[in-house]
Protein backbone atom coordinates (compact mmCIF):
# COMPACT_ATOMS: atom_id res chain seq x y z
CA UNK A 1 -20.68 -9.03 12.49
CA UNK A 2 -18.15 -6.08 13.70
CA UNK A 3 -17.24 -3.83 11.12
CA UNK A 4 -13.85 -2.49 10.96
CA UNK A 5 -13.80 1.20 11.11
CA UNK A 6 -9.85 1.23 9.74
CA UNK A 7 -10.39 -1.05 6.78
CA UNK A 8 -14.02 0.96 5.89
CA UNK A 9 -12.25 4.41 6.00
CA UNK A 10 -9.13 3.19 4.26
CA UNK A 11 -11.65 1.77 1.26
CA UNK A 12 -13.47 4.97 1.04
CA UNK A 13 -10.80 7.21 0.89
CA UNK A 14 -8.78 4.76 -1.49
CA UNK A 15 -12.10 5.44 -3.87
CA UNK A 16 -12.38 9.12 -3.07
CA UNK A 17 -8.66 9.54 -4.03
CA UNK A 18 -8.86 7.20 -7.29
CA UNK A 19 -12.13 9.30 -8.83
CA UNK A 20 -10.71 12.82 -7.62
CA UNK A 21 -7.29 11.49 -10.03
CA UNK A 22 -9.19 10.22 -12.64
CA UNK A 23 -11.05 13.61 -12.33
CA UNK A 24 -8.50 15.85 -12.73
CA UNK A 25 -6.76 13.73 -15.35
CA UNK A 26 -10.33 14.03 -17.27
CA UNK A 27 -10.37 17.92 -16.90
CA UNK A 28 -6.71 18.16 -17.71
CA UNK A 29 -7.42 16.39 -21.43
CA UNK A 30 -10.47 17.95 -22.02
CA UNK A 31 -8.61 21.21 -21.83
CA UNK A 32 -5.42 20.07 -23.77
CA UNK A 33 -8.13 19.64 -26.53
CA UNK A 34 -8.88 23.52 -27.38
């Protein structure tokens, strides 16, 4: 079974991307709070 390289790199960074936003979004409403 090949593994495609473009597909695997496009899912990781699609993943790294959504829980860097969600991240930031996170920190930005836990600092609106004080």
């Amino acid at each position: 079974m090949q593994v495609n390289i473009l597909g695997l790199s496009a899912v990781a960074f699609f993943i790294l991307f959504s829980t860097s936003f969600l991240l930031i979004l996170f920190v930005k409403t836990e600092s609106q709070k004080t």
